[in-house]
PDB file of N, CA and C in Angstrom:
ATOM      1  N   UNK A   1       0.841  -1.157   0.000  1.00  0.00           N
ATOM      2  CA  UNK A   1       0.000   0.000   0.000  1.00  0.00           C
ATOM      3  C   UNK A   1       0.900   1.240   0.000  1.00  0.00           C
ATOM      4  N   UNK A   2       0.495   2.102  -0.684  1.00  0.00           N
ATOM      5  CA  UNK A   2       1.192   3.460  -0.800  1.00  0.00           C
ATOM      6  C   UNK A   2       0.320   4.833  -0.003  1.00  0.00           C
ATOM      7  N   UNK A   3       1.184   5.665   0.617  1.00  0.00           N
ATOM      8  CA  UNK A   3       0.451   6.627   1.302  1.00  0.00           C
ATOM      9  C   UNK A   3       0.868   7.807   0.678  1.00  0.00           C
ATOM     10  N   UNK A   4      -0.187   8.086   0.097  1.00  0.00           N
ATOM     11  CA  UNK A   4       0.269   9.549  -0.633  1.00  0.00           C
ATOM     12  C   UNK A   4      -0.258  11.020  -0.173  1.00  0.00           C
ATOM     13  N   UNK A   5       0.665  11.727   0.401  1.00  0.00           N
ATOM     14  CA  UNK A   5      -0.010  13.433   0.743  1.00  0.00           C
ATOM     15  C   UNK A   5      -0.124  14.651   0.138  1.00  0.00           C
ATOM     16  N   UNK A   6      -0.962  15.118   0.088  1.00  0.00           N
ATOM     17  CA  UNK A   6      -0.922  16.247  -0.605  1.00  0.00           C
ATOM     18  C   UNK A   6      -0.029  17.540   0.012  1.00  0.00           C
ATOM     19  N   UNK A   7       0.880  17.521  -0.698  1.00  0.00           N
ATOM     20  CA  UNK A   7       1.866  18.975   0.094  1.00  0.00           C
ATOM     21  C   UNK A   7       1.686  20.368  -0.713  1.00  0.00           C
ATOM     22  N   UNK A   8       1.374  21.116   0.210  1.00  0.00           N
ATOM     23  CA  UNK A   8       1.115  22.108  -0.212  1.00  0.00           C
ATOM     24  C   UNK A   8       1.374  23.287   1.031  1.00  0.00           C
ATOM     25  N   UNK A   9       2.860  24.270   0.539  1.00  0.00           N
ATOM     26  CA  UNK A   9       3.855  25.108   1.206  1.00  0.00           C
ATOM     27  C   UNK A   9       2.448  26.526   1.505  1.00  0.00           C
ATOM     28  N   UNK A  10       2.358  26.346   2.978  1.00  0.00           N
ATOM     29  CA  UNK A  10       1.738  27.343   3.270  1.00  0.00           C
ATOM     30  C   UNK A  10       2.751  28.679   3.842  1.00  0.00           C
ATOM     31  N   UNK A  11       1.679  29.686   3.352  1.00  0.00           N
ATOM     32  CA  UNK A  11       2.579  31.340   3.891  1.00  0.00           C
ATOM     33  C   UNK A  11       4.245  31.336   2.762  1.00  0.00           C
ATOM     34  N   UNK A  12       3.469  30.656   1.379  1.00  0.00           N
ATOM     35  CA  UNK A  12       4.664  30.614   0.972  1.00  0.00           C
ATOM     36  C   UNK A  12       5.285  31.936   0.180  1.00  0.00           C
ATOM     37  N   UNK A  13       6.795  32.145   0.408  1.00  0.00           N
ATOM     38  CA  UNK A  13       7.604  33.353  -0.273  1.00  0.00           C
ATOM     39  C   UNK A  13       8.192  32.785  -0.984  1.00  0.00           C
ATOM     40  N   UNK A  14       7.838  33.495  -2.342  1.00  0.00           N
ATOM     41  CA  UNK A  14       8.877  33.283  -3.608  1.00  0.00           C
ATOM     42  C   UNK A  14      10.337  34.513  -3.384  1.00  0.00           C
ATOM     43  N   UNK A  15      11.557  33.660  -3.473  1.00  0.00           N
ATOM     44  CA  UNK A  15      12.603  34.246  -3.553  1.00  0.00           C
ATOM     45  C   UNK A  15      13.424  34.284  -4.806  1.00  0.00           C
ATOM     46  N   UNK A  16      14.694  34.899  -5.104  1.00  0.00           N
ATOM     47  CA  UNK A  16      15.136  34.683  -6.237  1.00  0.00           C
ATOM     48  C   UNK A  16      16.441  34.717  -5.768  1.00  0.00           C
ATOM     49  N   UNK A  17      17.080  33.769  -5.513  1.00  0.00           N
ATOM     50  CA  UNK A  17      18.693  33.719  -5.338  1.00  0.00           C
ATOM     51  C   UNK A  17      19.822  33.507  -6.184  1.00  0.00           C
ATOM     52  N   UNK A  18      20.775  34.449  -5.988  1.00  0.00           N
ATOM     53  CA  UNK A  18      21.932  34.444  -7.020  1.00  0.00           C
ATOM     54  C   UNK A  18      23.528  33.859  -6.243  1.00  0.00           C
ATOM     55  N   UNK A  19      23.913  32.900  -6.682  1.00  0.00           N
ATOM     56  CA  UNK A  19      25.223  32.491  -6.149  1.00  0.00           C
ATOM     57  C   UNK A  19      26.152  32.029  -7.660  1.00  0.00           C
ATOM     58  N   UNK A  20      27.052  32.511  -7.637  1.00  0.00           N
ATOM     59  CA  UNK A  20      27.923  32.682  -8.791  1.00  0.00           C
ATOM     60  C   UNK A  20      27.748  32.793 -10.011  1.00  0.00           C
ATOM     61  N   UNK A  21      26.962  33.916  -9.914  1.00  0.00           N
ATOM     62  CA  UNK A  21      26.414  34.460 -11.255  1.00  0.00           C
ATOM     63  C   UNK A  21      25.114  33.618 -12.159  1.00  0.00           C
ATOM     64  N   UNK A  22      24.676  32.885 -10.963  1.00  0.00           N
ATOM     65  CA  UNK A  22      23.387  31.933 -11.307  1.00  0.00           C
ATOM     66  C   UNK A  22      22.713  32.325 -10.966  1.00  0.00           C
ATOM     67  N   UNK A  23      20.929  32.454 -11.297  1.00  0.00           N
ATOM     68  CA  UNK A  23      19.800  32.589 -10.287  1.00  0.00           C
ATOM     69  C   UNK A  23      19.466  31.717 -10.370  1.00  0.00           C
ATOM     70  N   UNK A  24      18.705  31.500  -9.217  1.00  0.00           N
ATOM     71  CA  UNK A  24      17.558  30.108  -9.093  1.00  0.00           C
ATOM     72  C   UNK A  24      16.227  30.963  -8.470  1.00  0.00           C
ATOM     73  N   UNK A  25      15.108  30.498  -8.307  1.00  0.00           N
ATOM     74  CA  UNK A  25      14.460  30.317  -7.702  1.00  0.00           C
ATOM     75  C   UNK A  25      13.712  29.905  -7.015  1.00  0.00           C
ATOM     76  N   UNK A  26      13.427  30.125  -5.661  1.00  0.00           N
ATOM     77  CA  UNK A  26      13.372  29.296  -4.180  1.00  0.00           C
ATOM     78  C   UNK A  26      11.977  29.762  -4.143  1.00  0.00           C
ATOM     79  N   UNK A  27      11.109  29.038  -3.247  1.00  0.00           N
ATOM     80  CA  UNK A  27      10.135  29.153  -2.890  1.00  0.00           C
ATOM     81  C   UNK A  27      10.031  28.118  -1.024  1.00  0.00           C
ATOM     82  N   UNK A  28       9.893  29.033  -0.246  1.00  0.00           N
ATOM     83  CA  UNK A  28      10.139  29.286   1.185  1.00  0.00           C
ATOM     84  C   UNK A  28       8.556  29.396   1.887  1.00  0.00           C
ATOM     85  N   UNK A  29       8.497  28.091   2.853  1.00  0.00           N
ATOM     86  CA  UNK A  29       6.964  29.031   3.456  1.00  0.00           C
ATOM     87  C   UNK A  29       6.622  26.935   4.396  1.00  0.00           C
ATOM     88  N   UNK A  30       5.763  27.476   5.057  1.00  0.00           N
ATOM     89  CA  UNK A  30       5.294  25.617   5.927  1.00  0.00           C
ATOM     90  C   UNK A  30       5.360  24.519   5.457  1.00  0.00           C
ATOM     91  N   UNK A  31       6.006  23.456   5.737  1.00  0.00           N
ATOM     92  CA  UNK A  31       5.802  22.271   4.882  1.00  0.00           C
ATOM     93  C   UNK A  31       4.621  21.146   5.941  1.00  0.00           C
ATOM     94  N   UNK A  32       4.609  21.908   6.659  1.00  0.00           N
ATOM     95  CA  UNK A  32       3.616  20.645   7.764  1.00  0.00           C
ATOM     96  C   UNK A  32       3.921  21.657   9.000  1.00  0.00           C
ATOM     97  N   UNK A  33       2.853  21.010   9.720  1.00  0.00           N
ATOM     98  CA  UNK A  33       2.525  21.487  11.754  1.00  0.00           C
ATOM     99  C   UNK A  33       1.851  20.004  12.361  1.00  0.00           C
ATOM    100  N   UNK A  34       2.810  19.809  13.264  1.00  0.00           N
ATOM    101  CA  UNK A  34       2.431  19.023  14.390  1.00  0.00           C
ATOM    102  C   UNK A  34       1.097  18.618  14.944  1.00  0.00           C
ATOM    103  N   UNK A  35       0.873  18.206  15.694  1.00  0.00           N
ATOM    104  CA  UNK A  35      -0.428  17.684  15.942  1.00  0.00           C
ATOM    105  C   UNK A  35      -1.827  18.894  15.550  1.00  0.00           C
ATOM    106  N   UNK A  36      -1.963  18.896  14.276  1.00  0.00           N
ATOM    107  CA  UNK A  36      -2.785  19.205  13.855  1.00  0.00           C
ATOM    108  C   UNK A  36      -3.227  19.196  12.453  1.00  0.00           C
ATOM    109  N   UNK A  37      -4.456  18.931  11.778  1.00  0.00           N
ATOM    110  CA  UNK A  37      -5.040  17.838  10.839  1.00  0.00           C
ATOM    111  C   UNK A  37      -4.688  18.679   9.613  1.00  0.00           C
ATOM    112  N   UNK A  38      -3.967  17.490   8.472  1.00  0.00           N
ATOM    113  CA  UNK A  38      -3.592  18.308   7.448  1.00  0.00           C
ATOM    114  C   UNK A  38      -4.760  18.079   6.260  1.00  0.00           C
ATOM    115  N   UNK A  39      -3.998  18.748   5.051  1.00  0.00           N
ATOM    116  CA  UNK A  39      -4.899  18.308   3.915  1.00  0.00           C
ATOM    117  C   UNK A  39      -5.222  17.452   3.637  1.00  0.00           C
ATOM    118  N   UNK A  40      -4.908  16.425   3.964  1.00  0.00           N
ATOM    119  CA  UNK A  40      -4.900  14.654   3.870  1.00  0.00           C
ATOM    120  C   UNK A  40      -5.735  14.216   4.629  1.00  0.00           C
ATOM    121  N   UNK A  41      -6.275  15.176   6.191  1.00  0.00           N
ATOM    122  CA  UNK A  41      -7.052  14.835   7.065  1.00  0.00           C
ATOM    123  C   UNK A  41      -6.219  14.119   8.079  1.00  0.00           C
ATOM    124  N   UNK A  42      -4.856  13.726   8.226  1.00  0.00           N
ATOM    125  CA  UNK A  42      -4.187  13.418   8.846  1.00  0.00           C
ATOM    126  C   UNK A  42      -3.509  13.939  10.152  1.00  0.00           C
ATOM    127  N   UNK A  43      -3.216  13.543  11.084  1.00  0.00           N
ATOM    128  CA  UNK A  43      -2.712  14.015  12.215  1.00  0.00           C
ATOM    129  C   UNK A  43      -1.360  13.532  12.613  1.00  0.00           C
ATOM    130  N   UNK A  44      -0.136  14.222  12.537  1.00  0.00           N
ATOM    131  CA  UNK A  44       0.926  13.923  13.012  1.00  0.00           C
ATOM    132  C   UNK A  44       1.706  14.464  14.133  1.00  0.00           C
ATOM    133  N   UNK A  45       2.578  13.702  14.916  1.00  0.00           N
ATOM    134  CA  UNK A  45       2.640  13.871  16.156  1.00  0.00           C
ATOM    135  C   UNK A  45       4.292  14.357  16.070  1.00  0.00           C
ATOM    136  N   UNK A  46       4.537  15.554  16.877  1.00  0.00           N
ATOM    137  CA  UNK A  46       5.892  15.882  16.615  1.00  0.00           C
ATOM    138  C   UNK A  46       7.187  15.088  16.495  1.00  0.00           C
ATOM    139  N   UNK A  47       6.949  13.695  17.599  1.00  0.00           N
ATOM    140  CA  UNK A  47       7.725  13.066  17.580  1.00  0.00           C
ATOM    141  C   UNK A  47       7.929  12.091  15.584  1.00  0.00           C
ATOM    142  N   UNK A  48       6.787  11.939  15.498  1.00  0.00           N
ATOM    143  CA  UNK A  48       7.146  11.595  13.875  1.00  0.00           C
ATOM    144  C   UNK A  48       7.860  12.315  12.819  1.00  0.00           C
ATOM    145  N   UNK A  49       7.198  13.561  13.428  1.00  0.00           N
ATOM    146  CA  UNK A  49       8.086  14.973  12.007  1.00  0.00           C
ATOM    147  C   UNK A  49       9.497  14.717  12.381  1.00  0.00           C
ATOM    148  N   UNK A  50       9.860  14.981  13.784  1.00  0.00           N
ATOM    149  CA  UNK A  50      11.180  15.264  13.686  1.00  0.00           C
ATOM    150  C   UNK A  50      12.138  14.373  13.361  1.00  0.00           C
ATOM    151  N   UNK A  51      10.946  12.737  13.496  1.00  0.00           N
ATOM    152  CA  UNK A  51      12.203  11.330  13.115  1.00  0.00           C
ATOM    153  C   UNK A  51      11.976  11.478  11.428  1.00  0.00           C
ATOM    154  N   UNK A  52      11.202  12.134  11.053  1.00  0.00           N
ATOM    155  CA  UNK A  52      11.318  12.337   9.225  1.00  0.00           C
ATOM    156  C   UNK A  52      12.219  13.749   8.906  1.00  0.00           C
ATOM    157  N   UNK A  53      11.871  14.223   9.551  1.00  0.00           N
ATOM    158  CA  UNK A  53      12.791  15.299   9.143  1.00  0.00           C
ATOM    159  C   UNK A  53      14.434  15.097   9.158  1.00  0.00           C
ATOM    160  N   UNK A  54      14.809  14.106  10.375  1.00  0.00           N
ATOM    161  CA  UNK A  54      16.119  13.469  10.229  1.00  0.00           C
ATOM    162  C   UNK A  54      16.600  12.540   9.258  1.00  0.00           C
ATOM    163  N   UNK A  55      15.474  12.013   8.729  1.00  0.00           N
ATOM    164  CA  UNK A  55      15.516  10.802   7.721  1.00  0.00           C
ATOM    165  C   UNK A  55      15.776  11.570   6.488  1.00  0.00           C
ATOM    166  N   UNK A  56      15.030  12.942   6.161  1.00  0.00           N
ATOM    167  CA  UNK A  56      15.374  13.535   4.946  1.00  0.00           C
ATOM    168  C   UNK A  56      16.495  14.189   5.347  1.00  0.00           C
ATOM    169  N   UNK A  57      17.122  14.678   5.960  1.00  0.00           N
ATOM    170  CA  UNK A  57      18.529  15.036   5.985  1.00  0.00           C
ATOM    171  C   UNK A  57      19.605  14.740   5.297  1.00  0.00           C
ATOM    172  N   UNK A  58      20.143  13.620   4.911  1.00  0.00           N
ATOM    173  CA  UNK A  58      20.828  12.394   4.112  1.00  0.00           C
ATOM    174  C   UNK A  58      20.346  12.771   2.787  1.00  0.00           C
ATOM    175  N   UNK A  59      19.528  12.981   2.336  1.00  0.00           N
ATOM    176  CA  UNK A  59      18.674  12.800   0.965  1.00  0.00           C
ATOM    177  C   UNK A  59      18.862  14.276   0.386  1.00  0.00           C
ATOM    178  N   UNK A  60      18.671  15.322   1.202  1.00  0.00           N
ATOM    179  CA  UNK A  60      19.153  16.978   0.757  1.00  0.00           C
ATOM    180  C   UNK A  60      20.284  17.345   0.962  1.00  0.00           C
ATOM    181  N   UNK A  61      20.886  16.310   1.725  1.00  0.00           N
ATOM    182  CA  UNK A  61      22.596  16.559   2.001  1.00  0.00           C
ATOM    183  C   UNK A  61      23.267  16.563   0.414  1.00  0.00           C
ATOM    184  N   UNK A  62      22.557  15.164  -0.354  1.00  0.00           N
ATOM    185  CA  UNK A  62      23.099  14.593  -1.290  1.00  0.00           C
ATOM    186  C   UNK A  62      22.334  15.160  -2.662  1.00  0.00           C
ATOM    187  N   UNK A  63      21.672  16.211  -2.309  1.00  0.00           N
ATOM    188  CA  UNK A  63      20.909  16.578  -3.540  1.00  0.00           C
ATOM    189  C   UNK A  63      19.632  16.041  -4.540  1.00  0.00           C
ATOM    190  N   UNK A  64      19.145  14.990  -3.651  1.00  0.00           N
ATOM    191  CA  UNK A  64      18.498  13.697  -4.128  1.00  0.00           C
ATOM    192  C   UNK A  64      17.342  13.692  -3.649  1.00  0.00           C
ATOM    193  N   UNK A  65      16.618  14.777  -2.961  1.00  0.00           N
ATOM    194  CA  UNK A  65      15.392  14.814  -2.429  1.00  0.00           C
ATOM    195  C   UNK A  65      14.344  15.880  -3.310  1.00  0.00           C
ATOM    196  N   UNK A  66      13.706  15.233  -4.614  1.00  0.00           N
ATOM    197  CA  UNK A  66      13.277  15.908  -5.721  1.00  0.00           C
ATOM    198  C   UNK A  66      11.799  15.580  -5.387  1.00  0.00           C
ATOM    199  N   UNK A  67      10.610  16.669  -5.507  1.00  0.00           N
ATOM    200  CA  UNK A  67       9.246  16.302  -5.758  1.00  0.00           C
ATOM    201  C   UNK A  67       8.663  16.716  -7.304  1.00  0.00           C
ATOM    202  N   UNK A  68       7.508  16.277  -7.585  1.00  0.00           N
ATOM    203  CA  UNK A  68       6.550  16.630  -8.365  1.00  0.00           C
ATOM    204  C   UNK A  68       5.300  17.513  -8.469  1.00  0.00           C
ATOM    205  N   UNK A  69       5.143  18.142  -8.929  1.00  0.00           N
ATOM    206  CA  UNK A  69       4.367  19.109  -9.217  1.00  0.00           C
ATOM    207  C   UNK A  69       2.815  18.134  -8.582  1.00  0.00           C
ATOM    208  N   UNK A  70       2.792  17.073  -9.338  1.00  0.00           N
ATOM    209  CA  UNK A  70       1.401  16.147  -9.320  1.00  0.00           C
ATOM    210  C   UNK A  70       2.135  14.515  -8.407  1.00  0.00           C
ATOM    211  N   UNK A  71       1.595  14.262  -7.285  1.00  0.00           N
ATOM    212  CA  UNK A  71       2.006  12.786  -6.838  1.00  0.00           C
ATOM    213  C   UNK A  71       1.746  12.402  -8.154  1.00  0.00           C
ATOM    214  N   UNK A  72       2.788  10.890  -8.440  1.00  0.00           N
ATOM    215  CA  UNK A  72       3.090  10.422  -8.973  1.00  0.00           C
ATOM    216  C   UNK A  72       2.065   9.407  -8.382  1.00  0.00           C
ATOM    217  N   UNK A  73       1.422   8.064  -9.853  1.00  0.00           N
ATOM    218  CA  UNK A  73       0.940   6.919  -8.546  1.00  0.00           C
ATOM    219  C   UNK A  73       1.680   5.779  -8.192  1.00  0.00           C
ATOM    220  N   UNK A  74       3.345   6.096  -8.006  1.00  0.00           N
ATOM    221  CA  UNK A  74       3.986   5.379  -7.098  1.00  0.00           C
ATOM    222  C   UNK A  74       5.233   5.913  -6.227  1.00  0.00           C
ATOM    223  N   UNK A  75       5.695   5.498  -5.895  1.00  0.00           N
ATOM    224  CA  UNK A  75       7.016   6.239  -4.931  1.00  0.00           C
ATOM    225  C   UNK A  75       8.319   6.131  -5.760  1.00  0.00           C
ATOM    226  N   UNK A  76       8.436   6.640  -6.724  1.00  0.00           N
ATOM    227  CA  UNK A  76       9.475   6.743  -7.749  1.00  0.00           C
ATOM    228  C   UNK A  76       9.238   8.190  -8.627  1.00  0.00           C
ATOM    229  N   UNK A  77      10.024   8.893  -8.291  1.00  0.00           N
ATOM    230  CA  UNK A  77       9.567  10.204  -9.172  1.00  0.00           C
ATOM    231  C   UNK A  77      10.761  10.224 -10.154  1.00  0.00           C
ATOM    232  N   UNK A  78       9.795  10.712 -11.502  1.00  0.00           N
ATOM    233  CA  UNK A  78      10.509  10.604 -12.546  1.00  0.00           C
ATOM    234  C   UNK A  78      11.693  11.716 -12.212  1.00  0.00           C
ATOM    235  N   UNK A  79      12.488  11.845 -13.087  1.00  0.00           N
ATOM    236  CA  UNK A  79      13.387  13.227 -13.084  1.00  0.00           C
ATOM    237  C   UNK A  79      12.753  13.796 -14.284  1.00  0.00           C
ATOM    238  N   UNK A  80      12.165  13.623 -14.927  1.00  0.00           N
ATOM    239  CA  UNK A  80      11.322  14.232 -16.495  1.00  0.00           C
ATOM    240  C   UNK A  80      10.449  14.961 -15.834  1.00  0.00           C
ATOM    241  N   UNK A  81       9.781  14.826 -14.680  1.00  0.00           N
ATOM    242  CA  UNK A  81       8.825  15.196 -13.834  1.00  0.00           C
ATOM    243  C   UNK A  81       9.219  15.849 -12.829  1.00  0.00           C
ATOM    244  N   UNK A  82      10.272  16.282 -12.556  1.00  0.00           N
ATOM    245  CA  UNK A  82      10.406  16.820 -11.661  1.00  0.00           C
ATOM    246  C   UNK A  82      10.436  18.401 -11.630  1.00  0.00           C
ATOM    247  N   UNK A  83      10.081  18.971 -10.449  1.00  0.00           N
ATOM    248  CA  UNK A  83       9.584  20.569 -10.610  1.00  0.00           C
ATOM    249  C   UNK A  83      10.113  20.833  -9.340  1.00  0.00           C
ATOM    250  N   UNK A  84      10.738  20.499  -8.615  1.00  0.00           N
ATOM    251  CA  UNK A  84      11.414  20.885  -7.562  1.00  0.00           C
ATOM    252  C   UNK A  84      12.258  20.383  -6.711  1.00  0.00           C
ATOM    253  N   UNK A  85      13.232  20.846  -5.896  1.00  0.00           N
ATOM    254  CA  UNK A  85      14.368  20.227  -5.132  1.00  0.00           C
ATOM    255  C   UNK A  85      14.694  20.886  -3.859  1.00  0.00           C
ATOM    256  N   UNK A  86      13.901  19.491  -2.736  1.00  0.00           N
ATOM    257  CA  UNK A  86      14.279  20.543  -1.476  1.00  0.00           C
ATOM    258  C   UNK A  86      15.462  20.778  -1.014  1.00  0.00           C
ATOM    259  N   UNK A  87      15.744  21.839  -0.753  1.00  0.00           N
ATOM    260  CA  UNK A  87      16.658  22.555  -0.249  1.00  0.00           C
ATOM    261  C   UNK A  87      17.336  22.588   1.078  1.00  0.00           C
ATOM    262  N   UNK A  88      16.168  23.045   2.163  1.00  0.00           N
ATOM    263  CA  UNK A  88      16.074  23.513   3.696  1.00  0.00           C
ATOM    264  C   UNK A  88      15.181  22.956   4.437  1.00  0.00           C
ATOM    265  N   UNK A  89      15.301  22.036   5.221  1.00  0.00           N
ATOM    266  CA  UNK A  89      14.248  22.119   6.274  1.00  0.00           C
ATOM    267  C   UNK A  89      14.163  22.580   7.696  1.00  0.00           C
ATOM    268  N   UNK A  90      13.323  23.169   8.341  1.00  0.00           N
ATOM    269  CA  UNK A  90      13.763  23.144  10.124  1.00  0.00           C
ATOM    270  C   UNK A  90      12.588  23.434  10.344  1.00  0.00           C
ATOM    271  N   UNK A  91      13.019  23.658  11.880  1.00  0.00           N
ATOM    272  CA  UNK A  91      11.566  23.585  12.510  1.00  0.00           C
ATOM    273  C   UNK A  91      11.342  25.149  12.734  1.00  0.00           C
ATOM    274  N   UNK A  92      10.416  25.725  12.914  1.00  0.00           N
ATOM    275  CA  UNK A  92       9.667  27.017  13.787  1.00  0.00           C
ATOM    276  C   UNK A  92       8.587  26.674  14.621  1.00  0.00           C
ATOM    277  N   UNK A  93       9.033  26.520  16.115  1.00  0.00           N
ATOM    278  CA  UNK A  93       7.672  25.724  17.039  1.00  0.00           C
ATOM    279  C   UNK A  93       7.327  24.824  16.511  1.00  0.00           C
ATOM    280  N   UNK A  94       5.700  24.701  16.048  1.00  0.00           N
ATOM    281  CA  UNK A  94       5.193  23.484  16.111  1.00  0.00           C
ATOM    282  C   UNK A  94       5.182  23.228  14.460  1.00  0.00           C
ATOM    283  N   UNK A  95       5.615  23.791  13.520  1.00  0.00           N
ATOM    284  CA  UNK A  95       5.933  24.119  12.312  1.00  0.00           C
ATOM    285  C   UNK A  95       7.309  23.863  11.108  1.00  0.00           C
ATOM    286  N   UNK A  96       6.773  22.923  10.270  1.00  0.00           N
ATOM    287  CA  UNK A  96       8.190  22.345   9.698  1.00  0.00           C
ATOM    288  C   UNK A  96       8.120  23.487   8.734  1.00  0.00           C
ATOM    289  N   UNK A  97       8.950  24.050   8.588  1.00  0.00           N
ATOM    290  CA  UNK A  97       9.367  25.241   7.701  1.00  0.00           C
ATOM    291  C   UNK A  97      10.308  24.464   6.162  1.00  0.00           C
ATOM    292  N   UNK A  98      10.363  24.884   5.061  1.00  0.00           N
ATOM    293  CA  UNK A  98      11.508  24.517   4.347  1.00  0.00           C
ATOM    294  C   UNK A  98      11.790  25.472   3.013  1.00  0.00           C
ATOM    295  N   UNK A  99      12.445  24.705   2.221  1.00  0.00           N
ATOM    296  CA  UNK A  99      12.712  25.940   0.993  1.00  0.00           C
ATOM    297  C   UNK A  99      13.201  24.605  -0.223  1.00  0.00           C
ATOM    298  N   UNK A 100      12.624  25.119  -1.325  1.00  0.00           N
ATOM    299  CA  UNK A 100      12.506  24.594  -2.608  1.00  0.00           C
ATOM    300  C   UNK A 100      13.253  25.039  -3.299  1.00  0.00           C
ATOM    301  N   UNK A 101      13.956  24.394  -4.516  1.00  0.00           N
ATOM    302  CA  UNK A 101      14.147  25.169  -5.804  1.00  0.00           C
ATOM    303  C   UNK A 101      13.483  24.576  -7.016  1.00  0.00           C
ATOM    304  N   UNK A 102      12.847  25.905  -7.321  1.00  0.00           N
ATOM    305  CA  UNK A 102      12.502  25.408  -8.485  1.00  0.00           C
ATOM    306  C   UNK A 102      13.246  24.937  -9.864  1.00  0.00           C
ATOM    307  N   UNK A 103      12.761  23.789 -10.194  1.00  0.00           N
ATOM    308  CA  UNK A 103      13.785  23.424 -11.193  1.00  0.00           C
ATOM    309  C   UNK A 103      12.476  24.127 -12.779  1.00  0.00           C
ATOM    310  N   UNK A 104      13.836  23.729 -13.480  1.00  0.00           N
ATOM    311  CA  UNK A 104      12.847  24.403 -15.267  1.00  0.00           C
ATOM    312  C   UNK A 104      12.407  23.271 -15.757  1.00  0.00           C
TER     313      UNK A 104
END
């Protein structure tokens, strides 16, 4: 069985960052809050975010933590499909904060 969520970056800021004569653009704003019910109707408990949030650590260390615009219907995202690359995650209180780049 596959569990699929709908993510969707609340209070989100579009940024435009330049590092060696490159821009990218970032998009910055909530990726999830703690015990309280998401779009999915789901309820997660801080202690889960923060053991996922450690788990993706490894995966944005290495540049390898890519989403899709549209879930995919399996846990394999194409790279043809891909529309973004997280960047940042942390916490603010009860609030997983992070930052994207948008890919072209």
């Amino acid at each position: 069985m596959i569990l699929t969520d709908t993510f969707i970056v609340e209070n989100a800021e579009l940024v435009t960052e330049e590092r060696g004569g490159r821009r990218a653009t970032m998009l910055r704003g909530i990726f999830g809050r703690c015990d309280e019910k998401n779009n999915n109707g789901r309820v997660y408990s801080k202690n889960i975010l923060e053991r996922e949030v450690v788990r993706l650590a490894e995966a944005m260390g290495e540049r390898r933590l890519l989403g899709e615009l549209d879930h995919p219907d399996d846990q394999v995202i194409n790279l043809k499909n891909a529309s973004h690359l997280v960047t940042e995650v942390w916490w603010d209180n009860k609030n997983v904060m992070g930052k994207v780049k948008v890919l072209n």
